[in-house]
Protein backbone atom coordinates (compact mmCIF):
# COMPACT_ATOMS: atom_id res chain seq x y z
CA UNK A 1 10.94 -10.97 -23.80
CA UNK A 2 10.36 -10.41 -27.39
CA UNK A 3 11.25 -12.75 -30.13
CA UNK A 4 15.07 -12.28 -31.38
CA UNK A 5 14.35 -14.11 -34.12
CA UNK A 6 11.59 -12.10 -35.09
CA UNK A 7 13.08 -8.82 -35.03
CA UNK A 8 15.96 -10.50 -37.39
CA UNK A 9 13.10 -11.11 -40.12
CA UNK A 10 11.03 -8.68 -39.83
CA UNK A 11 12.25 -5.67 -37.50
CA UNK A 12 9.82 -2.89 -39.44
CA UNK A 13 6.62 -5.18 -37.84
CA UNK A 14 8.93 -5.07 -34.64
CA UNK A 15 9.64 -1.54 -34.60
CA UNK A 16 5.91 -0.51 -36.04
CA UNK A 17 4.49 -2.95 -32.94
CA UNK A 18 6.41 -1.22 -30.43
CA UNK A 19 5.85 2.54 -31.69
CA UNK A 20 2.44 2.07 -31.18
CA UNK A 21 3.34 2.31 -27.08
CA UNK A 22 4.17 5.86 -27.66
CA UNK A 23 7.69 5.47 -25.85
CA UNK A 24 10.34 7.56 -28.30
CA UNK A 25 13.39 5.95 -26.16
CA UNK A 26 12.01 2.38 -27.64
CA UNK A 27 13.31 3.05 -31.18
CA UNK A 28 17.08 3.77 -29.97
CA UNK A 29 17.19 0.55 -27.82
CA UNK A 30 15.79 -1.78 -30.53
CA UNK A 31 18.58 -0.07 -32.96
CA UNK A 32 21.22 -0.97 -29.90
CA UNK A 33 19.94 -4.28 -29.68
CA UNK A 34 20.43 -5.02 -33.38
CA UNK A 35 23.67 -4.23 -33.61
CA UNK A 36 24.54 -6.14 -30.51
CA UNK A 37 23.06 -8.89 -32.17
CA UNK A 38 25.16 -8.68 -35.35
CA UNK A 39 28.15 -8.32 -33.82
CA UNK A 40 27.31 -11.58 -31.68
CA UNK A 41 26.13 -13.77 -35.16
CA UNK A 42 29.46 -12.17 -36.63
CA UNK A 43 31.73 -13.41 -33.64
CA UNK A 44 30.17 -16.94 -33.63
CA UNK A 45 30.79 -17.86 -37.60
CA UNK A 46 34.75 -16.25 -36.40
CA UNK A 47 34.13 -19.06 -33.68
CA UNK A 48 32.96 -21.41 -35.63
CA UNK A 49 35.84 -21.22 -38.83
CA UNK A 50 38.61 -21.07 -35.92
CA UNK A 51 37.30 -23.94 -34.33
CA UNK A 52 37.11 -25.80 -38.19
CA UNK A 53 40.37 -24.64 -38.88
CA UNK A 54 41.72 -26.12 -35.71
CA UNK A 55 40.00 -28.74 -36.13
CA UNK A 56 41.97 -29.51 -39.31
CA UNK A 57 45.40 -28.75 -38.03
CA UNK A 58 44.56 -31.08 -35.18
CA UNK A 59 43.84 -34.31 -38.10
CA UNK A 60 46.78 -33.08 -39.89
CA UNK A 61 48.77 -33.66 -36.65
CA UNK A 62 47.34 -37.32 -36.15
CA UNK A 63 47.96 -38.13 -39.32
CA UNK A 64 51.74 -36.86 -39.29
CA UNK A 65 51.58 -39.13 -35.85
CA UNK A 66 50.62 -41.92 -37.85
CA UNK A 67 53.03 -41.84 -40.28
CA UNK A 68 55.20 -42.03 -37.83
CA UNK A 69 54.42 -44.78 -36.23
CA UNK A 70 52.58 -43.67 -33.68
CA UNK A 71 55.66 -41.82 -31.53
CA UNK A 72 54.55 -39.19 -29.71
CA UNK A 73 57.23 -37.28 -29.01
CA UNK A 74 57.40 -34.64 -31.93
CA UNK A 75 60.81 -32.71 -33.07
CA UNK A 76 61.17 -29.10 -32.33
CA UNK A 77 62.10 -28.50 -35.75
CA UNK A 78 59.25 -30.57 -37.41
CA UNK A 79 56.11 -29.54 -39.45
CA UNK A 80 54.28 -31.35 -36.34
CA UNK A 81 55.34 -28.99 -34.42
CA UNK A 82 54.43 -26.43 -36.23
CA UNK A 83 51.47 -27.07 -36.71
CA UNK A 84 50.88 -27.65 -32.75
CA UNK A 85 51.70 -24.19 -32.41
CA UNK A 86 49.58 -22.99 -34.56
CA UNK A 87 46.75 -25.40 -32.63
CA UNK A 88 47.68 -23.38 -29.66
CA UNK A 89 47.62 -19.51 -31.45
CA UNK A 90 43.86 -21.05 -32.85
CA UNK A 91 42.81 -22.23 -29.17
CA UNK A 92 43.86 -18.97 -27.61
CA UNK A 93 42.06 -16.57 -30.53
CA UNK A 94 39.19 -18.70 -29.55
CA UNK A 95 38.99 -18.43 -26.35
CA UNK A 96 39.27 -14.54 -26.73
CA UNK A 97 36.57 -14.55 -29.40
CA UNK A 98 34.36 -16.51 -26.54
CA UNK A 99 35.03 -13.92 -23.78
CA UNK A 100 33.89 -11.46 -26.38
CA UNK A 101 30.72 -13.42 -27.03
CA UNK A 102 29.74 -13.63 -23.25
CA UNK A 103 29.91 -10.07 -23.11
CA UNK A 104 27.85 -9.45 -25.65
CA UNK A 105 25.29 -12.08 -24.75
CA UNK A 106 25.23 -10.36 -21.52
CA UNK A 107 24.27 -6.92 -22.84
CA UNK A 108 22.57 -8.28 -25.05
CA UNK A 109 19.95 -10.28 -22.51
CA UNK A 110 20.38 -7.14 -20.49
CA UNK A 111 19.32 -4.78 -23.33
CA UNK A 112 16.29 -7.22 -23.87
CA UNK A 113 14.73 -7.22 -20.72
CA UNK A 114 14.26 -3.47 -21.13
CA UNK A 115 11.85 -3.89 -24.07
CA UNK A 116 7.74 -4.35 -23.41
CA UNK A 117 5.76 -6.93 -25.26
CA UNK A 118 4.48 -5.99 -28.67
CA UNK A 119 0.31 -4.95 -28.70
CA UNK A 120 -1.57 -7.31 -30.18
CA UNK A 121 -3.26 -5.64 -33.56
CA UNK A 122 -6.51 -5.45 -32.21
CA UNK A 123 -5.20 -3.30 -29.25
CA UNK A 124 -6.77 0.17 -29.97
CA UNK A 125 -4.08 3.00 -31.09
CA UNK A 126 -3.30 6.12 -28.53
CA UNK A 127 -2.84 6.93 -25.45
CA UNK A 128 -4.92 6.40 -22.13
CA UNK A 129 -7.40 8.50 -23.39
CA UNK A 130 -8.18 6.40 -26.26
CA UNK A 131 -9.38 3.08 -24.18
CA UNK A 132 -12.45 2.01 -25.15
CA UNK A 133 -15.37 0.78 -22.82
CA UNK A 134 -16.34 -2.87 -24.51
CA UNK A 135 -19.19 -3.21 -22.01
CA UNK A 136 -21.08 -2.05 -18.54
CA UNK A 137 -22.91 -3.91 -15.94
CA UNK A 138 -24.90 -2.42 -13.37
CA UNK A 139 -26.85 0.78 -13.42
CA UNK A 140 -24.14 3.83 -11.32
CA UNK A 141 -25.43 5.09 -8.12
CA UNK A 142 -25.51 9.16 -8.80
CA UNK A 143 -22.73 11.05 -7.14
CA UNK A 144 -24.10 13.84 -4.57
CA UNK A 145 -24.12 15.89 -1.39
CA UNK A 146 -25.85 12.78 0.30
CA UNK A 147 -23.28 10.02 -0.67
CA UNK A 148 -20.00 9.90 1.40
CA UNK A 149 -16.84 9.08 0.25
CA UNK A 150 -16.02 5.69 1.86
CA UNK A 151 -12.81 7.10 4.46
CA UNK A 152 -15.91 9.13 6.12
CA UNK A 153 -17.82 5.94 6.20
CA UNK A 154 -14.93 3.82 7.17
CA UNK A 155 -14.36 5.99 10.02
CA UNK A 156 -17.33 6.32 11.14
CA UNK A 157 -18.13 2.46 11.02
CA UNK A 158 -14.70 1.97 12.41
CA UNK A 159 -13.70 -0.11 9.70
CA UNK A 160 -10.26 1.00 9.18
CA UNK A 161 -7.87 3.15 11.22
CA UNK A 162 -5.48 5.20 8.70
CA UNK A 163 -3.65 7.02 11.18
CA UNK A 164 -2.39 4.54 13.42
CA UNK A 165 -1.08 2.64 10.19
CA UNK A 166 0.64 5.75 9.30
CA UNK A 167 2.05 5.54 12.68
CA UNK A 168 3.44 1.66 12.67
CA UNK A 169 4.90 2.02 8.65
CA UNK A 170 3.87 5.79 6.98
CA UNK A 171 1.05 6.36 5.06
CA UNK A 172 -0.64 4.11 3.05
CA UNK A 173 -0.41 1.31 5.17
CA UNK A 174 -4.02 0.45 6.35
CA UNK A 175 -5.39 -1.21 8.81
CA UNK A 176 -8.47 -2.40 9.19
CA UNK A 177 -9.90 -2.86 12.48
CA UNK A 178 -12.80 -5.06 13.64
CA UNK A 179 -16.30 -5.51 11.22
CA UNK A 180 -13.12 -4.03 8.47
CA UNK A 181 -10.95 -6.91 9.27
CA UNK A 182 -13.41 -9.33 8.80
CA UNK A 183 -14.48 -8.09 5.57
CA UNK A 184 -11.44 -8.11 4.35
CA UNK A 185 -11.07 -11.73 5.67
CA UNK A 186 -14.40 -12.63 4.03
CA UNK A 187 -14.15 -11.22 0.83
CA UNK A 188 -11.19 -12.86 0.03
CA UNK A 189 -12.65 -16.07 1.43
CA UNK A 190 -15.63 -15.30 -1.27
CA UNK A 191 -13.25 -14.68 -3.97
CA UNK A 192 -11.36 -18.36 -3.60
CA UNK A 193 -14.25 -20.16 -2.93
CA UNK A 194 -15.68 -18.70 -6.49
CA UNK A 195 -12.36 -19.15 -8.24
CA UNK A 196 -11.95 -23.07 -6.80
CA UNK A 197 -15.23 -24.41 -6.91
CA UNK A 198 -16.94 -22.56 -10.19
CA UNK A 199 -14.68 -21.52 -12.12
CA UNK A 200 -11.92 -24.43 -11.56
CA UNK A 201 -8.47 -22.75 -10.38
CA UNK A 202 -6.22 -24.88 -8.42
CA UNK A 203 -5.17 -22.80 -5.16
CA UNK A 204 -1.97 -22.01 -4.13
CA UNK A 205 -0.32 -20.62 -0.90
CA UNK A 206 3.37 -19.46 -2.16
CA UNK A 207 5.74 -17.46 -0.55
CA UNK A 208 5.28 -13.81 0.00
CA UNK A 209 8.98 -13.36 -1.21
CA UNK A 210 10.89 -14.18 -4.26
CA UNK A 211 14.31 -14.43 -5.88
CA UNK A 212 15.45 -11.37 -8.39
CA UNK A 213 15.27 -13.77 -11.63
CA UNK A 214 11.53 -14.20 -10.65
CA UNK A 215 10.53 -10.70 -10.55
CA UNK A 216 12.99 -10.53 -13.96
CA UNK A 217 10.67 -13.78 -15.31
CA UNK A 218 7.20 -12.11 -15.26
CA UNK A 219 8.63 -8.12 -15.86
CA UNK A 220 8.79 -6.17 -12.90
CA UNK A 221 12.32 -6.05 -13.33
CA UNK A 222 14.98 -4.60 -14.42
CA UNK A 223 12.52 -1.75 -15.66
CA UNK A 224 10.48 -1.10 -12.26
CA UNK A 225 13.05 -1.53 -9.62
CA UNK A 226 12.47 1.39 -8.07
CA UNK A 227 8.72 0.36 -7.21
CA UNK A 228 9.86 -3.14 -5.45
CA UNK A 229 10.34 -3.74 -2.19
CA UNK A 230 13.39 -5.47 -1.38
CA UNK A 231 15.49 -6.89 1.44
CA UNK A 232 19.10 -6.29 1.26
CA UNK A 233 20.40 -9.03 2.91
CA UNK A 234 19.06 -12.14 1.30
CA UNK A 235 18.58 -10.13 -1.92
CA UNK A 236 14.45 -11.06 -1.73
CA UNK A 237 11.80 -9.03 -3.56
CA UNK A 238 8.28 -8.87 -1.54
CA UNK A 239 5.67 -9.86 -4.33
CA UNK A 240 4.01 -7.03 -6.11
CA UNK A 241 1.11 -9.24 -7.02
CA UNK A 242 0.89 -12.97 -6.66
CA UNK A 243 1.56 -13.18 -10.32
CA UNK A 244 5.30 -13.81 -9.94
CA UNK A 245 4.96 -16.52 -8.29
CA UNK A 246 2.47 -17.97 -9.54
CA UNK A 247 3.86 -17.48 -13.47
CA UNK A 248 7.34 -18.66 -12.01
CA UNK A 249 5.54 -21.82 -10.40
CA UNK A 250 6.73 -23.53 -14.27
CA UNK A 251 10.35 -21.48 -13.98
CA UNK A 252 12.54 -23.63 -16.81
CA UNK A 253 10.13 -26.14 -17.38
CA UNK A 254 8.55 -28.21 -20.12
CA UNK A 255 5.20 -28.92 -19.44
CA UNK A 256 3.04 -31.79 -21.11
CA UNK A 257 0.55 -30.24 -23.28
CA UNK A 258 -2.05 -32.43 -22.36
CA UNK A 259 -1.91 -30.60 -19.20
CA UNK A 260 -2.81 -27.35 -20.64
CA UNK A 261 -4.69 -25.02 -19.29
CA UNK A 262 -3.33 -25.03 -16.11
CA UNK A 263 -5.10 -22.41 -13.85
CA UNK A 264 -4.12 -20.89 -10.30
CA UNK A 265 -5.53 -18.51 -8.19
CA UNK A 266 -4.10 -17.29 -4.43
CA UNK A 267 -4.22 -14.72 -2.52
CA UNK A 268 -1.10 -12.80 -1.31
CA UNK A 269 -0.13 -9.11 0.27
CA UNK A 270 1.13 -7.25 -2.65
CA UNK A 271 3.77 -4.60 -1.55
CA UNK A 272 4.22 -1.84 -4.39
CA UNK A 273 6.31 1.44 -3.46
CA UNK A 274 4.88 3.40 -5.91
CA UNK A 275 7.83 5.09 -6.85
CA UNK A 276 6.15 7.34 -9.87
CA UNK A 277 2.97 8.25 -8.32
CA UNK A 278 3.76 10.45 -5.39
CA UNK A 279 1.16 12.96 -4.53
CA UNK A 280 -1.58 11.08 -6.61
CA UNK A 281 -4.78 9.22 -4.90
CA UNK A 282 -3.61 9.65 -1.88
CA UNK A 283 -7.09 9.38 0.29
CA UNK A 284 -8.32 6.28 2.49
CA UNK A 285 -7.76 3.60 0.04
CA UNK A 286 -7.43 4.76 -3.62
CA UNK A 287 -3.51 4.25 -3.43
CA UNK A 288 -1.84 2.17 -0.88
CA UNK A 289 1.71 0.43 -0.24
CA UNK A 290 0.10 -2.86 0.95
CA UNK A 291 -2.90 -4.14 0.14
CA UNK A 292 -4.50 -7.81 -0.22
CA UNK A 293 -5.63 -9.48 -3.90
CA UNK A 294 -6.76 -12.84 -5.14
CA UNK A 295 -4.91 -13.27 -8.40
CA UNK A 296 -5.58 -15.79 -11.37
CA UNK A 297 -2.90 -16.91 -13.60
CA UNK A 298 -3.68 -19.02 -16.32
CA UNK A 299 -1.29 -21.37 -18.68
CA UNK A 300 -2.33 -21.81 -22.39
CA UNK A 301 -1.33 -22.95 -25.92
CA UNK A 302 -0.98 -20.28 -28.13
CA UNK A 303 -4.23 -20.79 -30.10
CA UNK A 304 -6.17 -20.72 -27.21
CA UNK A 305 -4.74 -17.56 -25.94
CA UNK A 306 -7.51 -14.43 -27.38
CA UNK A 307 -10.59 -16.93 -25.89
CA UNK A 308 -8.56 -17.37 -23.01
CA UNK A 309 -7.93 -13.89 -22.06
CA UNK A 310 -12.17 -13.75 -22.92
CA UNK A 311 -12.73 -16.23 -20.01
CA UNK A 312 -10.41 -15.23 -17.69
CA UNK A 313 -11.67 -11.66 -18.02
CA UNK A 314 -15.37 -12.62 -17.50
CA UNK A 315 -14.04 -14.74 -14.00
CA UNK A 316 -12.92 -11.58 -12.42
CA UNK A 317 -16.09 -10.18 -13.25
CA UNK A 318 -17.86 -12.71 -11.93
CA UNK A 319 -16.38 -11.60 -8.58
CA UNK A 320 -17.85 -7.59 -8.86
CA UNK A 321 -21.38 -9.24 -10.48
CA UNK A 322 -21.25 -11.24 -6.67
CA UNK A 323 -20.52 -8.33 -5.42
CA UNK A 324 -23.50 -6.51 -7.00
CA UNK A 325 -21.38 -3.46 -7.89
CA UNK A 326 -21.38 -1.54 -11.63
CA UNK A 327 -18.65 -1.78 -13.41
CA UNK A 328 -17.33 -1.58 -16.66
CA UNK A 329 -15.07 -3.45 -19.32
CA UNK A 330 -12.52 -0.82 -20.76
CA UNK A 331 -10.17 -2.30 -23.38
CA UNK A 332 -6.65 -0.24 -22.60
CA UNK A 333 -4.89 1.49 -25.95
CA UNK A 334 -1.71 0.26 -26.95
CA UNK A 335 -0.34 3.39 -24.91
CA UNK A 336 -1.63 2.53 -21.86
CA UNK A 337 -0.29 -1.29 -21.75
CA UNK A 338 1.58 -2.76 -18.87
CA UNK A 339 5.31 -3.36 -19.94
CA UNK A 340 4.36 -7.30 -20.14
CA UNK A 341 1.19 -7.22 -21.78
CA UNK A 342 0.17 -7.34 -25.59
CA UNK A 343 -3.30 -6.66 -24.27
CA UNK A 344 -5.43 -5.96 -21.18
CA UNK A 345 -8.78 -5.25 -19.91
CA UNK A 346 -9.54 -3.42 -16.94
CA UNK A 347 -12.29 -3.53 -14.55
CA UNK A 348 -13.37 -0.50 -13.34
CA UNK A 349 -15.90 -0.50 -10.02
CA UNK A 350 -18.03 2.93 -10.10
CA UNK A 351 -17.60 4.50 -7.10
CA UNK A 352 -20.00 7.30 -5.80
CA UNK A 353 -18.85 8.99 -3.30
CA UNK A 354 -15.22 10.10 -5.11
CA UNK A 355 -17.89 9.92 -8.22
CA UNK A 356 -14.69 7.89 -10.43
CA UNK A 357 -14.46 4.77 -12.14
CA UNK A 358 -12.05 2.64 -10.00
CA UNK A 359 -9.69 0.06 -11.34
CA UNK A 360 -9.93 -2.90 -9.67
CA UNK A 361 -8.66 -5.78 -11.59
CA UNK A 362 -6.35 -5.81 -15.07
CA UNK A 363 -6.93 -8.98 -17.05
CA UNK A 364 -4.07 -9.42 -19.85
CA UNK A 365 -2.52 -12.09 -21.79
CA UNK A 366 1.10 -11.64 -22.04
CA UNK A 367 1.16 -14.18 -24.98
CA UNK A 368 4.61 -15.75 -25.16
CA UNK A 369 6.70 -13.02 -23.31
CA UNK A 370 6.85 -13.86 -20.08
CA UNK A 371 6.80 -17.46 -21.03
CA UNK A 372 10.43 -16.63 -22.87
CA UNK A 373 11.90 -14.59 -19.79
CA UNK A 374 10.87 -17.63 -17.22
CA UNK A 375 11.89 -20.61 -19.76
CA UNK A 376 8.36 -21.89 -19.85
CA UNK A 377 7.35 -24.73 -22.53
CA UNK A 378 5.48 -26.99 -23.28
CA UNK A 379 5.01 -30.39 -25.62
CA UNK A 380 1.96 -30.75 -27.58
CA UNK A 381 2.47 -34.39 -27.94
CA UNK A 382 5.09 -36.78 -27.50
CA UNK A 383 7.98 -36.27 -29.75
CA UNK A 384 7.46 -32.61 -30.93
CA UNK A 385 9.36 -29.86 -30.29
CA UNK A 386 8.77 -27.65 -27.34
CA UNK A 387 7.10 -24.46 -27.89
CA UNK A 388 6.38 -21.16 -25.17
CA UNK A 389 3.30 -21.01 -23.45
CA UNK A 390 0.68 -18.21 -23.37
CA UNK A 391 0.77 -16.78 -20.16
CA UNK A 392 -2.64 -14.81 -18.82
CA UNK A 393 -3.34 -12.92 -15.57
CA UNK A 394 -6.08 -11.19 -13.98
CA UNK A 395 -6.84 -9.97 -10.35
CA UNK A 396 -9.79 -11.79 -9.26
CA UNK A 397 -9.92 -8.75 -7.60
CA UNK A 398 -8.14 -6.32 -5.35
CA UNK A 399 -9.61 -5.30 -2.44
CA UNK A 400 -8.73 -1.86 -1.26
CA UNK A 401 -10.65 0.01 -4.00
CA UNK A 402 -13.50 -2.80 -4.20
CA UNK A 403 -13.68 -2.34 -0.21
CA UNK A 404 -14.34 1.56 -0.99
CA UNK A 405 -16.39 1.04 -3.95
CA UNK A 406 -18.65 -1.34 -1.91
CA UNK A 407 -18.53 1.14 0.93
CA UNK A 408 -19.98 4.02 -1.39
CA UNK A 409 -22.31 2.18 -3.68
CA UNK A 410 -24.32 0.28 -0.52
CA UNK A 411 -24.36 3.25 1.84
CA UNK A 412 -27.92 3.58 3.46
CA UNK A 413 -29.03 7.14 4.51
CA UNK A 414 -29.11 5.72 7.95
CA UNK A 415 -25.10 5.53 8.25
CA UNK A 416 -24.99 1.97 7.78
CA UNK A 417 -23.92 0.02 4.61
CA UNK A 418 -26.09 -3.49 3.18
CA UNK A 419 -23.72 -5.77 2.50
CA UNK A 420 -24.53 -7.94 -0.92
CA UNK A 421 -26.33 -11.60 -0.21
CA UNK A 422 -23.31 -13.39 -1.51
CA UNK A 423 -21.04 -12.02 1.10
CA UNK A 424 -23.59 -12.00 4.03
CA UNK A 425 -23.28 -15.84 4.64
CA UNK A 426 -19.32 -14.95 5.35
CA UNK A 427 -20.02 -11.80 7.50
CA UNK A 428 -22.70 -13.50 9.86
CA UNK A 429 -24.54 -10.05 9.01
CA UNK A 430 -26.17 -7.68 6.27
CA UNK A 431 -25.41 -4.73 7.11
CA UNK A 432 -22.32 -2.65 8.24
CA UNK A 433 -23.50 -0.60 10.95
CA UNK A 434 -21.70 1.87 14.11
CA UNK A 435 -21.34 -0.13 17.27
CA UNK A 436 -24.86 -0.01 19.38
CA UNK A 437 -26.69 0.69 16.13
């Protein structure tokens, strides 16, 4: 959630941020949500004097009490009298005035969660076809005639079984069958093993649900409803990305700064519908409903936040460099931004066979935006006033394209795939190979 406060003082930097996105609807709502809040700042000072003024008729009364001796029973036709029911008129303006207010608090705070996070300055201008690639690792196996995509090889090496999960939930719902399953299982072993034990994350096993105010806390919603999964009955969102609960593991707290960074990784399902993207990607494992991820989310004061995002960004590479795939850094234009983030840099896995440049993990800092939606502080010493966190999150990485970037990059004329030395320990093999090969 942006700044209110902000956009009071300075709504040209507000409105110059956010036009940068490219979104023409973004101008009209920040104009709604201005006068919303003026009419709100006007109806509290009417509070406010009514509730003075009252407060002065009720004195006035006391003191005619007092002069009275203290008797409380007051003459119909007295100035006391009077003056209680004008006390009354006051009290009942008021509480109009404050059923007002609520209103417009509430479309206010509705208004609000429908704007995105302002890009940082340094976020490059344009759309998606003005990200920049910061840096490249790995030299890119040539696409040709000889290199399969990775469905071919995954059927061939019986990895994975498309149609059958078509069958038991529609299409793209994979399953992955045998040597698949256990490289699924033992990547994502790899992955939190890295994340724990090098790189110092504190692992978590949260629920693979959540509440609607948690999905509101980190951005997903109200904007992206139609790509949740839900369940109707107990009004639970399935997690899009471990993310949400991990940012909402601090939900209306204060934290002790001393404390900070606080860093969590886990792994989760993540369960997107895809709403917008129908007809796009739609082979083996380039776009599917399900699909498993390690996630890190990281906790930070605000002046740590730009190194932060530096670090975090370089763990989740850490996992492809393991992985011994090629890959590039590609810092995303402020038109290409997720809705939370003020900036993010993808990973992109080459991947020969579909000869593209996969994204496999988005590492952003959301600075203090998501920290405002979920009511997340913290107290740099003892006696200060609370301030928001930084919140930062990167996928540390997802597996379905990784899976078919590894399939295409290590494929051996033979049929079989090598499997990199850091993951061989958790296969039991090096290779990937057709049963009786």
């Amino acid at each position: 959630m942006i700044d209110l406060r902000l956009l009071r003082s300075d709504p040209a930097q507000v409105r110059a941020a956010l036009a940068r996105r490219g979104d023409a609807g973004i101008d009209g709502l920040v104009g709604d949500i201005q006068n919303l809040d003026a009419r709100r700042r006007v109806t509290v000072t009417e509070i406010d004097q009514l509730r003075g003024k009252r407060n002065a008729i009720t004195a006035d009364i006391s003191k005619r009490v007092r002069k009275a001796g203290g008797k409380v029973d007051i003459p119909a036709d007295s100035e006391a009298e009077r003056l209680v029911r004008e006390s009354q008129a006051v009290g009942g303006q008021i509480d109009e005035l404050e059923t007002t207010l609520s209103a417009i608090d509430d479309e206010l705070n509705e208004r609000l969660l429908y704007v995105p996070n302002l890009p940082l300055p340094d976020v490059p201008d344009g759309p998606a076809s003005s990200n920049v690639v910061v840096r490249t690792w790995g030299t890119p196996r040539p696409a040709g005639a000889d290199v399969k995509p990775h469905w071919e090889i995954g059927e061939r090496l019986g990895l994975f079984d498309l149609p059958r999960g078509a069958k038991l939930a529609g299409s793209g719902f994979p399953v992955f069958v045998g040597a698949g399953a256990r490289l699924v299982r033992a990547l994502l072993q790899l992955m939190l093993d890295l994340h724990t034990r090098q790189h110092g994350y504190i692992e978590v096993a949260p629920p693979f649900v959540v509440r609607r105010e948690m999905m509101e806390g980190t951005g997903q919603l109200p904007k992206f409803a139609d790509d949740a999964y839900r369940t109707t009955e107990d009004e639970l969102y399935l997690v899009p990305t471990a993310e949400v609960p991990l940012t909402n593991l601090y939900r209306d707290e204060i934290l002790d700064g001393a404390r900070l960074p606080i860093a969590h990784t886990a792994y989760t399902p993540c369960f997107r519908r895809e709403a917008g993207a129908a007809g796009k990607d739609t082979r083996g494992l380039l776009r599917v409903h399900q699909f498993d991820k390690v996630e890190l989310v990281r906790f930070v004061r605000p002046a740590d936040s730009e190194r932060e995002l530096e670090q975090l960004t370089s763990h989740a590479e850490a996992v492809l460099q393991l992985l011994e795939l090629p890959y590039r850094v590609v810092a995303l234009a402020a038109g290409d931004l997720g809705f939370s983030a003020a900036k993010t840099y993808d990973l992109e896995a080459w991947a020969p066979g579909v000869g593209a440049w996969l994204e496999v993990s988005s590492a952003s800092t959301f600075t203090d935006f998501q920290a405002r939606r979920a009511g997340i502080r913290f107290r740099a010493a003892k006696g200060e006033k609370p301030e928001f966190v930084h919140t930062l999150n990167a996928s540390g990485v997802a597996l379905p394209r990784t899976i078919a970037a590894l399939l295409e990059t290590r494929q051996a004329p033979d049929g079989s795939v090598s499997l990199p030395r850091a993951l061989v320990p958790y296969m039991g093999s090096e290779r990937l190979a057709a049963a009786g090969a």
